[in-house]
N, C-alpha and C. Protein backbone atom coordinates (compact mmCIF):
# COMPACT_ATOMS: atom_id res chain seq x y z
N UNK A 1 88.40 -101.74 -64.25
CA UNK A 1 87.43 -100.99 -63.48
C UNK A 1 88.17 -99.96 -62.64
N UNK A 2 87.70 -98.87 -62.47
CA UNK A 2 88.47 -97.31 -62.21
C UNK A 2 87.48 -97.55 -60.24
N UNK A 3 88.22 -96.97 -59.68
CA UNK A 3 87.49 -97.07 -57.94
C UNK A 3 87.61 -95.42 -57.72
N UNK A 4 86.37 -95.22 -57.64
CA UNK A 4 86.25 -93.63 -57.39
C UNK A 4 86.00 -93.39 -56.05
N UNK A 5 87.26 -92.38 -55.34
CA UNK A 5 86.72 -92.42 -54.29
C UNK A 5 85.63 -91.52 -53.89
N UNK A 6 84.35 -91.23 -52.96
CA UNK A 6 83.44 -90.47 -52.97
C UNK A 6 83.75 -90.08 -51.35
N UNK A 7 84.05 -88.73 -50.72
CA UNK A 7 84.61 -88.07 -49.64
C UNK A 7 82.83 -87.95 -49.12
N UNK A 8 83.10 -88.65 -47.43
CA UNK A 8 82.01 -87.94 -47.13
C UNK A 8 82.38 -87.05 -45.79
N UNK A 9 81.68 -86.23 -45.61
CA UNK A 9 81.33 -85.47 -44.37
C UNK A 9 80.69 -84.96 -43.47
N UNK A 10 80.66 -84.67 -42.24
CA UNK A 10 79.63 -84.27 -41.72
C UNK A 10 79.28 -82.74 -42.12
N UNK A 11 77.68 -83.11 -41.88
CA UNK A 11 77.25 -81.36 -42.30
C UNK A 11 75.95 -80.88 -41.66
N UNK A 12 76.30 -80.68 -40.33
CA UNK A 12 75.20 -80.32 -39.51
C UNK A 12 74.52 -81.27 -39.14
N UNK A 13 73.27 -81.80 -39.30
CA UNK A 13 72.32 -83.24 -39.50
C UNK A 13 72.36 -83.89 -40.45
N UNK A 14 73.39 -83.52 -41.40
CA UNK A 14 73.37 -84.55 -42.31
C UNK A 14 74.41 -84.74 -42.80
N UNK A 15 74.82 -85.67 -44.23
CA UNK A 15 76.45 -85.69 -44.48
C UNK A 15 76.33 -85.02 -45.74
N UNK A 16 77.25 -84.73 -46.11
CA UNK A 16 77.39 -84.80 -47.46
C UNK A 16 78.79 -85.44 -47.94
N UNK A 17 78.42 -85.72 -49.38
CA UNK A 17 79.25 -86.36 -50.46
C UNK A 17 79.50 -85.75 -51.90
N UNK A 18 80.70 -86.00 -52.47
CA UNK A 18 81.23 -85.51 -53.04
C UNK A 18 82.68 -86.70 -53.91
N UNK A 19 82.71 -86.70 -54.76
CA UNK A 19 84.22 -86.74 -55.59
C UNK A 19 84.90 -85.66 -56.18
N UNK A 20 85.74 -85.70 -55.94
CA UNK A 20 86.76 -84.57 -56.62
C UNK A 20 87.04 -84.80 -57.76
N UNK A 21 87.18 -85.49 -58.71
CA UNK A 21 87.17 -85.86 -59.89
C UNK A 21 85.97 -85.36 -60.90
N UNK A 22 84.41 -84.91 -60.13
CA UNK A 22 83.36 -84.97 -60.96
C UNK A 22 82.72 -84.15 -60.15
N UNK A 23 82.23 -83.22 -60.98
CA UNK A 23 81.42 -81.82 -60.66
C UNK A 23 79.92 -82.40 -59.81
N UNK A 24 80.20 -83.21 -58.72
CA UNK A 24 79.21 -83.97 -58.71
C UNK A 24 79.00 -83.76 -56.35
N UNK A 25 77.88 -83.32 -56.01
CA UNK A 25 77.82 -83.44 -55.03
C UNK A 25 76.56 -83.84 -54.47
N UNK A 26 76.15 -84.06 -53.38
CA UNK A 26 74.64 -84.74 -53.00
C UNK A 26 75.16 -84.57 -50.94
N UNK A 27 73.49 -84.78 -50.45
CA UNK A 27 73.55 -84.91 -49.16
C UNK A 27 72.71 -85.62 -49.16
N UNK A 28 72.54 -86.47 -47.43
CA UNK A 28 71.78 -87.49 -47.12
C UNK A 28 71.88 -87.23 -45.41
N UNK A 29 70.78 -88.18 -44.86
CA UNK A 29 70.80 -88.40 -43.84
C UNK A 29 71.51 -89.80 -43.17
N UNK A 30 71.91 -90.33 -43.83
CA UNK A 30 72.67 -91.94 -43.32
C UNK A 30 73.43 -92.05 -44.74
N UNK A 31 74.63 -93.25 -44.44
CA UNK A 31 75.22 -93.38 -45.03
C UNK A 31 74.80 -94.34 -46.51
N UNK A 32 73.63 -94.55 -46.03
CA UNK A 32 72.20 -95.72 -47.23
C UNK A 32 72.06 -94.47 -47.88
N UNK A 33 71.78 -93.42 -47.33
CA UNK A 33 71.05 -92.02 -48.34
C UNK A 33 72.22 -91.95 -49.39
N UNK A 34 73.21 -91.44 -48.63
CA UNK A 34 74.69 -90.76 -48.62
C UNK A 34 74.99 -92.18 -50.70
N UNK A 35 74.98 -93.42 -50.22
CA UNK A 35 75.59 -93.94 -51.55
C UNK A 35 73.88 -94.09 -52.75
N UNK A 36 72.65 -93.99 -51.68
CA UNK A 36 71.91 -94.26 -52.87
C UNK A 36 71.70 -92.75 -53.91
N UNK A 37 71.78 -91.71 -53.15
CA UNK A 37 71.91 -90.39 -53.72
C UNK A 37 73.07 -89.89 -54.48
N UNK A 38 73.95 -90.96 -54.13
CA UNK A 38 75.58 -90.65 -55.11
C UNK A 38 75.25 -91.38 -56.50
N UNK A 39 74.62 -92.41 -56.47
CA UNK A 39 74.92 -93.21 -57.61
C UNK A 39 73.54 -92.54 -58.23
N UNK A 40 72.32 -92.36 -57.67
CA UNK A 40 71.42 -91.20 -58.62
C UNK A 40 72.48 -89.88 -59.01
N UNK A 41 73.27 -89.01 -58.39
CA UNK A 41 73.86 -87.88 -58.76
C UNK A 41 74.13 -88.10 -60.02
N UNK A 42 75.37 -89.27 -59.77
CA UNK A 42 76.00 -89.56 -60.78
C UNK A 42 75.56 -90.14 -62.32
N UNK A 43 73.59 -91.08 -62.25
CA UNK A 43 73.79 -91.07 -63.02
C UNK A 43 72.90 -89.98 -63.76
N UNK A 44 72.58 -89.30 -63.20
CA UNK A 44 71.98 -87.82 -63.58
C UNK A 44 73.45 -87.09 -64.63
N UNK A 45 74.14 -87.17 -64.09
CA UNK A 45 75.12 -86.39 -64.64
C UNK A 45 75.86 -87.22 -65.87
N UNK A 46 75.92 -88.71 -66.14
CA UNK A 46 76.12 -89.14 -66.85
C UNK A 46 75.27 -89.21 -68.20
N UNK A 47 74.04 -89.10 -67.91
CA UNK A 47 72.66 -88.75 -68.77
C UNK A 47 73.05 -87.59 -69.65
N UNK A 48 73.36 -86.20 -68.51
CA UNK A 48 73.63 -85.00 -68.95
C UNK A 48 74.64 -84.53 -69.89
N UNK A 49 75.76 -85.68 -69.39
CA UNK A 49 76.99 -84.85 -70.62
C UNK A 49 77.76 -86.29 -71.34
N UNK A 50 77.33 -86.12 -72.79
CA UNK A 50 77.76 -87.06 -73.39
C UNK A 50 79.35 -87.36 -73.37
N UNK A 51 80.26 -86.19 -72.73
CA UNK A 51 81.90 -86.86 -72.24
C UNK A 51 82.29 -86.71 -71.04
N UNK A 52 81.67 -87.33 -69.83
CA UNK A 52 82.03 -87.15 -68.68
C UNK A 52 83.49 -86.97 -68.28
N UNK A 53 83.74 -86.85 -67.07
CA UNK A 53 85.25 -86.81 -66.72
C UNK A 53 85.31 -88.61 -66.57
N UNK A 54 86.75 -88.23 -66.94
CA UNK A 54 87.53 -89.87 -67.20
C UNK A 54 87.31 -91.25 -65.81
N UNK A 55 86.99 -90.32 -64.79
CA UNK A 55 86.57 -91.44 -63.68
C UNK A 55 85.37 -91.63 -63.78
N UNK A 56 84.32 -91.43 -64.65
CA UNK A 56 82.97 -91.67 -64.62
C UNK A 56 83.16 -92.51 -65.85
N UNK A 57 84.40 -92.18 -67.27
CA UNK A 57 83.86 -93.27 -68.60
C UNK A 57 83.25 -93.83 -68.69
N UNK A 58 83.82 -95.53 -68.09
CA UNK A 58 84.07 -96.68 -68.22
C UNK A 58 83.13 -97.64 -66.77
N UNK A 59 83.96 -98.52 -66.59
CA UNK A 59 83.40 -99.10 -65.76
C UNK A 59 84.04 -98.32 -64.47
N UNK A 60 83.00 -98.68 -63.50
CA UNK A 60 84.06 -97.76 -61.85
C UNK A 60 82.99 -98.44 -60.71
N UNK A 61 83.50 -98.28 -59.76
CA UNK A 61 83.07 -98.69 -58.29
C UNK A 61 83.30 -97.63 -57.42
N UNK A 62 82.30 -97.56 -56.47
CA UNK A 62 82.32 -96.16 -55.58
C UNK A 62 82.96 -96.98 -54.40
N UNK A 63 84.01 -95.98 -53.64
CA UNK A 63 84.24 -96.08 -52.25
C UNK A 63 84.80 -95.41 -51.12
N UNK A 64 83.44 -95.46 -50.44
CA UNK A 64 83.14 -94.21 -49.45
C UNK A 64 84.44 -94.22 -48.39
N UNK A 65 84.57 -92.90 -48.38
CA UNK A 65 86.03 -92.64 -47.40
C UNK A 65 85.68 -91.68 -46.55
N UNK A 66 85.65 -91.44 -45.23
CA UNK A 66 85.44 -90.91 -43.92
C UNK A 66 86.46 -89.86 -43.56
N UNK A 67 86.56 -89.18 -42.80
CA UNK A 67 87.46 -88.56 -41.43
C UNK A 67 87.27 -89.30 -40.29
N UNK A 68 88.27 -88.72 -39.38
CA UNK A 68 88.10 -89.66 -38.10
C UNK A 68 86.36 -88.75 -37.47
N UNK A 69 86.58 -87.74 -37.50
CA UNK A 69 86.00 -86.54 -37.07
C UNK A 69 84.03 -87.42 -37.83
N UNK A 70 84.04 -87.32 -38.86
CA UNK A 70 82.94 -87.56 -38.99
C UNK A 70 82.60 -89.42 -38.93
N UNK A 71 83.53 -89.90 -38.69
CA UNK A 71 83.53 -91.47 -38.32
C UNK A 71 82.69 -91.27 -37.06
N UNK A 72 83.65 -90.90 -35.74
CA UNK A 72 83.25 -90.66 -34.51
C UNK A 72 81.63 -90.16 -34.66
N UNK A 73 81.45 -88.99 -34.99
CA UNK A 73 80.25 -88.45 -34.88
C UNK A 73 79.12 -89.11 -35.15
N UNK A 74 79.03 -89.59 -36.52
CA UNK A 74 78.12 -90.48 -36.87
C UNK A 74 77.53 -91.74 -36.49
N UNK A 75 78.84 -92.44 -35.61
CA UNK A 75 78.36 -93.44 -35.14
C UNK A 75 78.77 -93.59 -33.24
N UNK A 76 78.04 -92.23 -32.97
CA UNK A 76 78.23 -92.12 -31.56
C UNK A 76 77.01 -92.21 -31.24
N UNK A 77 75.58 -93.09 -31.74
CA UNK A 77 74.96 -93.77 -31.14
C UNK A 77 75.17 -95.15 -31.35
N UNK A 78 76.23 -95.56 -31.65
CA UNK A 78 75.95 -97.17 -31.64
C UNK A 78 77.96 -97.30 -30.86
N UNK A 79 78.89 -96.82 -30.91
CA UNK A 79 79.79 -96.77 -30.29
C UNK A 79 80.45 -95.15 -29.35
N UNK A 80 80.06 -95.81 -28.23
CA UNK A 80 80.56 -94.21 -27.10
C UNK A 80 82.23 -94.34 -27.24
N UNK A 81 82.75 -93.21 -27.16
CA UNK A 81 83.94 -92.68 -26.90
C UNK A 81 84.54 -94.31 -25.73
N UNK A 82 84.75 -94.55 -24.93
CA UNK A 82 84.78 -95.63 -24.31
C UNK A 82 85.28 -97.03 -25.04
N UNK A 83 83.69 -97.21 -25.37
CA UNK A 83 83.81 -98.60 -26.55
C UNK A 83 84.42 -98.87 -27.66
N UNK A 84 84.94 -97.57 -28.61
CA UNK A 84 85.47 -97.12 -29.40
C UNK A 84 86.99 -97.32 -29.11
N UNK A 85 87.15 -96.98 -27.97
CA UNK A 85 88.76 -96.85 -26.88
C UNK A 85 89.34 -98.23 -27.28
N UNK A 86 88.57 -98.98 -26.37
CA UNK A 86 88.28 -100.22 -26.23
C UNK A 86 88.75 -101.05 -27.45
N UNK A 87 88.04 -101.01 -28.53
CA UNK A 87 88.07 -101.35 -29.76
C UNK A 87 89.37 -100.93 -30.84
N UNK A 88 89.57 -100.03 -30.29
CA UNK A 88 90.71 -99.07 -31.17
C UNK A 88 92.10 -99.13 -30.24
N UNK A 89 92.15 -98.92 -29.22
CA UNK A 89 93.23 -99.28 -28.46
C UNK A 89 93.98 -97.48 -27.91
N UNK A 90 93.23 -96.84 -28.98
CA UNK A 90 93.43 -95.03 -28.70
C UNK A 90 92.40 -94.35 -27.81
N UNK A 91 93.14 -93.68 -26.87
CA UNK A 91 93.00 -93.00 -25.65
C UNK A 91 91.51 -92.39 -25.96
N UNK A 92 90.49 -92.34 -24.90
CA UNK A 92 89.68 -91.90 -25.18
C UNK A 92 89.28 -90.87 -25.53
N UNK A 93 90.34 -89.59 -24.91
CA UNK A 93 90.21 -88.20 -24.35
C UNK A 93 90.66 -87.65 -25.74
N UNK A 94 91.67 -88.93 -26.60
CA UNK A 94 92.38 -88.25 -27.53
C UNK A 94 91.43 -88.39 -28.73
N UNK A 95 89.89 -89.54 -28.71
CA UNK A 95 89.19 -89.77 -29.83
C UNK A 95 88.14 -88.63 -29.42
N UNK A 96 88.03 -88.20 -27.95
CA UNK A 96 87.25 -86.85 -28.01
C UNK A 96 87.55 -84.96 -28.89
N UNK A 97 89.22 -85.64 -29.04
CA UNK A 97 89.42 -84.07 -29.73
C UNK A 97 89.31 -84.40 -31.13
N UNK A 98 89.54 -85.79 -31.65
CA UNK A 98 89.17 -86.04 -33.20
C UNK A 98 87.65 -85.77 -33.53
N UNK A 99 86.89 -86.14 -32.73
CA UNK A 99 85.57 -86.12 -33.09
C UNK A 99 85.11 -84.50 -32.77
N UNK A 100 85.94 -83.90 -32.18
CA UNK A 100 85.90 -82.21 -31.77
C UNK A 100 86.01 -81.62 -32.81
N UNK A 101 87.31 -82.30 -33.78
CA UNK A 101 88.35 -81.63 -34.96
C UNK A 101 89.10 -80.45 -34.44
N UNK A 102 89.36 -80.77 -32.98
CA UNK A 102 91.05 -80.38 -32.55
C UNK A 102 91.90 -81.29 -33.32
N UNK A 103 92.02 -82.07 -33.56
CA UNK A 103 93.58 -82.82 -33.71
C UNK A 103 92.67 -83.67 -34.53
N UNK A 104 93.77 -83.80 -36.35
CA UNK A 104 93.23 -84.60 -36.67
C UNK A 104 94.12 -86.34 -36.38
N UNK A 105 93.62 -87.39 -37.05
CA UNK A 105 94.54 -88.31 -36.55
C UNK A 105 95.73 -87.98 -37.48
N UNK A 106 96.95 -88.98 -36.49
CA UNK A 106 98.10 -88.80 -37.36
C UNK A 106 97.90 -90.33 -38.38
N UNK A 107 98.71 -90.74 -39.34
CA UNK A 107 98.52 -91.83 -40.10
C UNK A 107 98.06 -93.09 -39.04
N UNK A 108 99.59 -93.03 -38.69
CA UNK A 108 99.91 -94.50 -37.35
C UNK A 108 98.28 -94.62 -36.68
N UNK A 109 97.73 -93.28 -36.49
CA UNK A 109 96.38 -93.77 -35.40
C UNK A 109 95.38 -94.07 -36.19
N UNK A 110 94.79 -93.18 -37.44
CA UNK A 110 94.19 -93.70 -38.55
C UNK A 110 94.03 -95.08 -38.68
N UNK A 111 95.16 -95.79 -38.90
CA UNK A 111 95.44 -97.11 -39.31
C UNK A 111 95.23 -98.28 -38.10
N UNK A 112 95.12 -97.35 -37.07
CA UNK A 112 94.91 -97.98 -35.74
C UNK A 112 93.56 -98.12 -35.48
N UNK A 113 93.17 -97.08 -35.83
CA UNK A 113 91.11 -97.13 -35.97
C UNK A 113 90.69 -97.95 -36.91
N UNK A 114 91.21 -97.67 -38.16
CA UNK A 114 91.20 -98.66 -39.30
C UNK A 114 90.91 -100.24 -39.01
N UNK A 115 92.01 -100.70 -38.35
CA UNK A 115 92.32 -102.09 -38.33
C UNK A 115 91.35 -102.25 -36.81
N UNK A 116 91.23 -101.84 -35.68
CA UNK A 116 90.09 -101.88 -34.92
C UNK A 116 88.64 -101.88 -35.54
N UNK A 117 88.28 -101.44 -36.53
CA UNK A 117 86.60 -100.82 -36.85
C UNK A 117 86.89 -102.31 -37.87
N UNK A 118 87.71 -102.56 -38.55
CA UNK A 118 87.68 -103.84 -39.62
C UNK A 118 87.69 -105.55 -38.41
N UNK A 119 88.57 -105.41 -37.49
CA UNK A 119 88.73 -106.81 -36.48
C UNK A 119 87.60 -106.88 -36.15
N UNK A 120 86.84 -105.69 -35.67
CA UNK A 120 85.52 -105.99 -34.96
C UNK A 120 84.43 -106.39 -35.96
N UNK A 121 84.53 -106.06 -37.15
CA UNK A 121 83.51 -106.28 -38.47
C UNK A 121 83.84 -107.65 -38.63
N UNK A 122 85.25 -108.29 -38.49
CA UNK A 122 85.09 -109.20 -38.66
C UNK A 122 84.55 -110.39 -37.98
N UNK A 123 84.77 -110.19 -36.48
CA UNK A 123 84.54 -110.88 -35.72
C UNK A 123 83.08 -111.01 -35.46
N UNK A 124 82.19 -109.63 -36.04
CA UNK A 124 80.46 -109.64 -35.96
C UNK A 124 79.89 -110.78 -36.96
N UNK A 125 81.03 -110.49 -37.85
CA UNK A 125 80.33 -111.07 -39.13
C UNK A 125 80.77 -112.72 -38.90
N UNK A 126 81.50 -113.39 -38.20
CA UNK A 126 81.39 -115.00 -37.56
C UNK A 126 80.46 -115.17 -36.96
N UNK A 127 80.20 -114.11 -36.56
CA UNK A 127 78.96 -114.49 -35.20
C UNK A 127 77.68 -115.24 -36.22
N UNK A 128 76.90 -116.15 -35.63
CA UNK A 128 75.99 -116.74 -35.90
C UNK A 128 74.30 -117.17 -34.73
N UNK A 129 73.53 -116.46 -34.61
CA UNK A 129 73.03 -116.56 -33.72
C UNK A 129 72.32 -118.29 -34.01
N UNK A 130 72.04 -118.06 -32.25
CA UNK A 130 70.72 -119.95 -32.40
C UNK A 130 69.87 -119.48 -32.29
């Protein structure tokens, strides 16, 4: 099985998506739009041309990949600059110029948001209410 990655971005009020591999693009308003409108794109386009490009052949799995820039943005109603801090362990002032797209992250901080946005997923997902 081939893992295609599908780039999303912000785009005004909405995102858009895209692979680079496949003449293939779509927009949405949430990230539910964003994969249910990718996998219609795609299979619109698989319908269309009996030899797709080689990441569409076979079997494949989509997986959605971010910027810091449109990470921040998108989910700055459910985490403020602050909580985010908090969570990530990176300066607040400095996740205000990522989400600006002054400065993008360097790897090291990437991987620092990364492993913050995944600890906290994990720790939601123990939770068990009574």
């Amino acid at each position: 099985m081939v893992t295609v990655e599908v780039i999303v971005e912000h785009a005004g009020k909405n995102l858009s998506a895209y692979i680079n591999e496949a003449p293939i693009i779509t927009v949405g308003k949430d990230l539910k739009d964003i994969e249910h409108n990718m996998r219609e794109a795609i299979d619109l386009y698989l319908e269309d041309n009996p030899n797709p490009c080689l990441a569409l052949a076979g079997d494949y799995e989509l997986k959605f990949k971010i910027d810091a820039a449109t990470f921040i943005n998108y989910y700055s109603g459910i985490f403020t600059k602050a909580a985010l801090s908090r969570i990530t362990g990176i300066n607040e002032r400095q996740l205000w110029h990522y989400a600006a797209g002054v400065h993008k992250p360097r790897r090291k901080q990437a991987e620092k948001m990364q492993n913050g946005i995944k600890s906290l997923g994990h720790e939601l997902e123990s939770i068990q209410l009574i």
